[in-house]
C-alpha atoms as a PDB file:
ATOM      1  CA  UNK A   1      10.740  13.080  17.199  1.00  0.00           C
ATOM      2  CA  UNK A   2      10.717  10.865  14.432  1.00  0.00           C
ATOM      3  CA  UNK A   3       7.971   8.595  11.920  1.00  0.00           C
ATOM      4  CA  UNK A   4       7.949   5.560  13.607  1.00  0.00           C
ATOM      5  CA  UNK A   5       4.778   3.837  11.699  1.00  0.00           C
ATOM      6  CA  UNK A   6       2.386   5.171   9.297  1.00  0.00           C
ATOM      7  CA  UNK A   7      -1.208   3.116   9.625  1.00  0.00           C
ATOM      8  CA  UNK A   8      -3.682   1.898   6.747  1.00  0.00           C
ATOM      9  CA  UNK A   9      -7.220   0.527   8.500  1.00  0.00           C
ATOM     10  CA  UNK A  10      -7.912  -2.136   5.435  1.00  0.00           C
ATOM     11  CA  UNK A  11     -10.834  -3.613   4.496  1.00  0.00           C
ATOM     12  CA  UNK A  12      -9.451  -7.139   3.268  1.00  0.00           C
ATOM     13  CA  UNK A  13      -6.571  -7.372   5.083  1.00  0.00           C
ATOM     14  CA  UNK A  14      -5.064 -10.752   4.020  1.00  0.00           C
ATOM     15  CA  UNK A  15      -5.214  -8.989   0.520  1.00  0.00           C
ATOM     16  CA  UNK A  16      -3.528  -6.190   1.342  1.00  0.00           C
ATOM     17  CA  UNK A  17      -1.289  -8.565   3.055  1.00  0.00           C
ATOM     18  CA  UNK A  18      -0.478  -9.916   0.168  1.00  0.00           C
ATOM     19  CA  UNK A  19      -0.105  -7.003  -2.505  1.00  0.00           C
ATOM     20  CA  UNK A  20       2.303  -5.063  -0.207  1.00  0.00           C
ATOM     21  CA  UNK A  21       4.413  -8.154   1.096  1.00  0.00           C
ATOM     22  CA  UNK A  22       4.444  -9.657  -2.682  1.00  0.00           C
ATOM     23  CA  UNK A  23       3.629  -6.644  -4.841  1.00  0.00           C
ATOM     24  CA  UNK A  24       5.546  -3.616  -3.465  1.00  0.00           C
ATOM     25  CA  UNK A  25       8.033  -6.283  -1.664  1.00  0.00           C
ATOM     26  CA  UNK A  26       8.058  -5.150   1.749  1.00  0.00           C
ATOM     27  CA  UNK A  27       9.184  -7.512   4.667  1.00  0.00           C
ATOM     28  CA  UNK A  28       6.337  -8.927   6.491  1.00  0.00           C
ATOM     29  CA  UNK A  29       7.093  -8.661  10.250  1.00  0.00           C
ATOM     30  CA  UNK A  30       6.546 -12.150  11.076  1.00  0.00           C
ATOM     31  CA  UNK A  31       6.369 -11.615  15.000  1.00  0.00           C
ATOM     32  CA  UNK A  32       3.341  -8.985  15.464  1.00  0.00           C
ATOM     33  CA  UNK A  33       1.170 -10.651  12.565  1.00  0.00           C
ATOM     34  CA  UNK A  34      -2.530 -11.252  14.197  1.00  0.00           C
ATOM     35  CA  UNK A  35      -5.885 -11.667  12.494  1.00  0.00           C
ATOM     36  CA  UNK A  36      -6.549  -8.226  12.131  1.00  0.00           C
ATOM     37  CA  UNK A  37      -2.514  -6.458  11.902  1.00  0.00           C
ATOM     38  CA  UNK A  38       0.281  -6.522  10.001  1.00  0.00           C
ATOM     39  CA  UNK A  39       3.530  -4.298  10.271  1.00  0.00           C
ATOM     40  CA  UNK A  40       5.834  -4.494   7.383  1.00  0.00           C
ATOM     41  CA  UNK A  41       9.338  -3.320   7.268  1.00  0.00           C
ATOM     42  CA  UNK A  42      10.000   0.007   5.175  1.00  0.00           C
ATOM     43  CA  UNK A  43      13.288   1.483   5.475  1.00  0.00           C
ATOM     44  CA  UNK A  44      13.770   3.117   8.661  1.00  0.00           C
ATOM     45  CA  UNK A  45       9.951   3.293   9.831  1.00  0.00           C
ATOM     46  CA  UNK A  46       7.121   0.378   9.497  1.00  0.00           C
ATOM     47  CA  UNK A  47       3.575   0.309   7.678  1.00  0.00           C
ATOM     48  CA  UNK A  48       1.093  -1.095   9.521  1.00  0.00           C
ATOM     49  CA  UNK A  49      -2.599  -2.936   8.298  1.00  0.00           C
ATOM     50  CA  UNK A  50      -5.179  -2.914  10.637  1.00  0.00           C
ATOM     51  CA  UNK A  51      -8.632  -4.450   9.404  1.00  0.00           C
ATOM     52  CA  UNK A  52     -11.696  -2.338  10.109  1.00  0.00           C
ATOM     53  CA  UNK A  53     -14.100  -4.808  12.103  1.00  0.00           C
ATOM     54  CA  UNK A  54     -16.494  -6.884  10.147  1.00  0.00           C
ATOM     55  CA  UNK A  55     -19.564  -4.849  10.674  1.00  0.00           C
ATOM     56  CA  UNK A  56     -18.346  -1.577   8.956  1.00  0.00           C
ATOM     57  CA  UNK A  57     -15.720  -3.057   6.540  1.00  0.00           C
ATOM     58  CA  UNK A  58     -18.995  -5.032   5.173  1.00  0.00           C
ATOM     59  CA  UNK A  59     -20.624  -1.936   4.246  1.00  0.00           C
ATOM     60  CA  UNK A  60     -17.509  -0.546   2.371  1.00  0.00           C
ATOM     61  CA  UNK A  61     -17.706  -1.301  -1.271  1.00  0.00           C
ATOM     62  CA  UNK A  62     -14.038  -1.802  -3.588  1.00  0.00           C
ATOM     63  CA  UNK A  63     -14.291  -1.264  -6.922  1.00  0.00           C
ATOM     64  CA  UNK A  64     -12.183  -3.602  -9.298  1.00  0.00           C
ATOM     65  CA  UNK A  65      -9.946  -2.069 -10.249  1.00  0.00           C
ATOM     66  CA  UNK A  66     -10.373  -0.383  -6.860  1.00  0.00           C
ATOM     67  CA  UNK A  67     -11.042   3.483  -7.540  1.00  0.00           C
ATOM     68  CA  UNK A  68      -8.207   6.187  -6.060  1.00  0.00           C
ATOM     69  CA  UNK A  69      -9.343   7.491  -2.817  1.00  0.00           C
ATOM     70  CA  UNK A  70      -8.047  10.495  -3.821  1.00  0.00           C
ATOM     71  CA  UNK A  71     -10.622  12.065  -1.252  1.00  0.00           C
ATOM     72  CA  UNK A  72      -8.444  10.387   1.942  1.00  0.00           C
ATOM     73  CA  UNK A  73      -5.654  13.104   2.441  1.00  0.00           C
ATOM     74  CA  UNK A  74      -3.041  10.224   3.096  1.00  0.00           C
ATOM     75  CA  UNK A  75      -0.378   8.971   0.627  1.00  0.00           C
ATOM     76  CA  UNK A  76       2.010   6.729   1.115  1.00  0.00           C
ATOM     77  CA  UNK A  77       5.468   7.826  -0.886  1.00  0.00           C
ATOM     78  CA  UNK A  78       8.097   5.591  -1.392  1.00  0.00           C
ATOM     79  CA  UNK A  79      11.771   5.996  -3.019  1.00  0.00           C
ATOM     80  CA  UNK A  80      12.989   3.334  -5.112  1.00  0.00           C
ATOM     81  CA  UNK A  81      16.709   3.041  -6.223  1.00  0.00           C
ATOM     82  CA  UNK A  82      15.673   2.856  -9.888  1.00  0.00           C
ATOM     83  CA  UNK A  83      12.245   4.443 -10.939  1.00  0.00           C
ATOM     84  CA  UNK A  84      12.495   2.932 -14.244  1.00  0.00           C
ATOM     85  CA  UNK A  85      13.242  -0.494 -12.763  1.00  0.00           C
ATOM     86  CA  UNK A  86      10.583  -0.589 -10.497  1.00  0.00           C
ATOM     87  CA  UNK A  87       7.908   1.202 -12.896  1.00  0.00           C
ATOM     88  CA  UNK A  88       8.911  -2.159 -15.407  1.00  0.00           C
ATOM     89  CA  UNK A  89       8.818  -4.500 -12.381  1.00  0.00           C
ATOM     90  CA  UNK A  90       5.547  -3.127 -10.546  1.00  0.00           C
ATOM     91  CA  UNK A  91       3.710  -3.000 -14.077  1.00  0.00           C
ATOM     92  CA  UNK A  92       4.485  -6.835 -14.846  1.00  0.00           C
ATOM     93  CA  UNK A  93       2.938  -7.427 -11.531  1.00  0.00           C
ATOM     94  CA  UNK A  94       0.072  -5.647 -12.935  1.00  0.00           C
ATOM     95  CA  UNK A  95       0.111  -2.444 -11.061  1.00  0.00           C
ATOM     96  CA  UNK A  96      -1.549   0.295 -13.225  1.00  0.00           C
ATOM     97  CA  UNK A  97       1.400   3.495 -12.865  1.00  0.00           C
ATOM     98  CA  UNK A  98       1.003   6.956 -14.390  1.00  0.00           C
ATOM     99  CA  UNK A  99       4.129   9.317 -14.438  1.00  0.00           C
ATOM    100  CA  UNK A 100       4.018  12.272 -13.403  1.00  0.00           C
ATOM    101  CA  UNK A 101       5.722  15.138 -15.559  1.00  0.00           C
ATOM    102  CA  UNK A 102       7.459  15.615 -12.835  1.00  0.00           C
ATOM    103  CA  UNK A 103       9.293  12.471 -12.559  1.00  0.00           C
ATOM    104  CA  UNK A 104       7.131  10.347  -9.641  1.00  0.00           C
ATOM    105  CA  UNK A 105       4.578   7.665 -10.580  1.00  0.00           C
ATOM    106  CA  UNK A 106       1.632   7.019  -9.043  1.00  0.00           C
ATOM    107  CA  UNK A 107      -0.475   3.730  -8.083  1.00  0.00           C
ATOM    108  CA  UNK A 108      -3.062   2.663  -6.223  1.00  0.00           C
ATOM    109  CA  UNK A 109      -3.273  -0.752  -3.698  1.00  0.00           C
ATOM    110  CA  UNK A 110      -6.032  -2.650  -3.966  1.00  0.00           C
ATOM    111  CA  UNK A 111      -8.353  -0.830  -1.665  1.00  0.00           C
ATOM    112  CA  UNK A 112      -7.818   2.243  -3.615  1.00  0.00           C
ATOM    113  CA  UNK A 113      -4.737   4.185  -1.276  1.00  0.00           C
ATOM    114  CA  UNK A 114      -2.374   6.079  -3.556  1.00  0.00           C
ATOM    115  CA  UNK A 115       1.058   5.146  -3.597  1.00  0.00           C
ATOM    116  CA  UNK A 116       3.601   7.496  -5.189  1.00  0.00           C
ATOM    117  CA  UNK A 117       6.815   6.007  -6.468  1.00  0.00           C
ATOM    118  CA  UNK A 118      10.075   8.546  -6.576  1.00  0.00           C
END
């Protein structure tokens, strides 16, 4: 058994689109993009957007900045070759990080999903 894709249901999904294709620089996969999914390449497994259908995505509010949903149990963790790199890079983009003692740092997207950066 393996991961084969791990699913976000998005809110504004031409934003999200946009923040994890130009943002986080995954590869948009061109060939199963519809109005309401995107699959983006991510090593060996895909991440996948699908929008939540007008009527309940209208009663959904995001905060700018959008607010951690720290109460979803998901997080998305990805490893970078360079943590320092990518903490400089991500931050000129305008991605707020905080670093864990630890050594990770931690994000959000723009609907609020934490990303964690090792």
């Amino acid at each position: 058994m393996f991961l084969r894709t791990a699913m976000l249901f998005v809110k504004n999904l031409d934003r999200m689109v946009l923040f994890y294709r130009d943002t986080l620089g995954l590869s948009l996969i061109v060939d199963t993009r519809t109005d309401s999914w995107a699959e983006f390449q991510a090593g060996s497994t895909t991440i996948a957007l699908h929008a939540i259908p007008t009527a309940i995505a209208s009663q959904i509010e995001i905060t700018d900045p959008p607010e951690p949903r720290e109460d979803v149990p998901v997080k998305l963790i990805f490893e970078v070759k360079d943590l320092e790199a990518e903490n400089h890079r991500l931050t000129a983009l305008g991605m707020k990080l905080t670093r864990h003692e630890w050594g990770a740092m931690e994000g959000t997207d723009p609907e609020g999903n934490i990303l964690q950066f090792v």
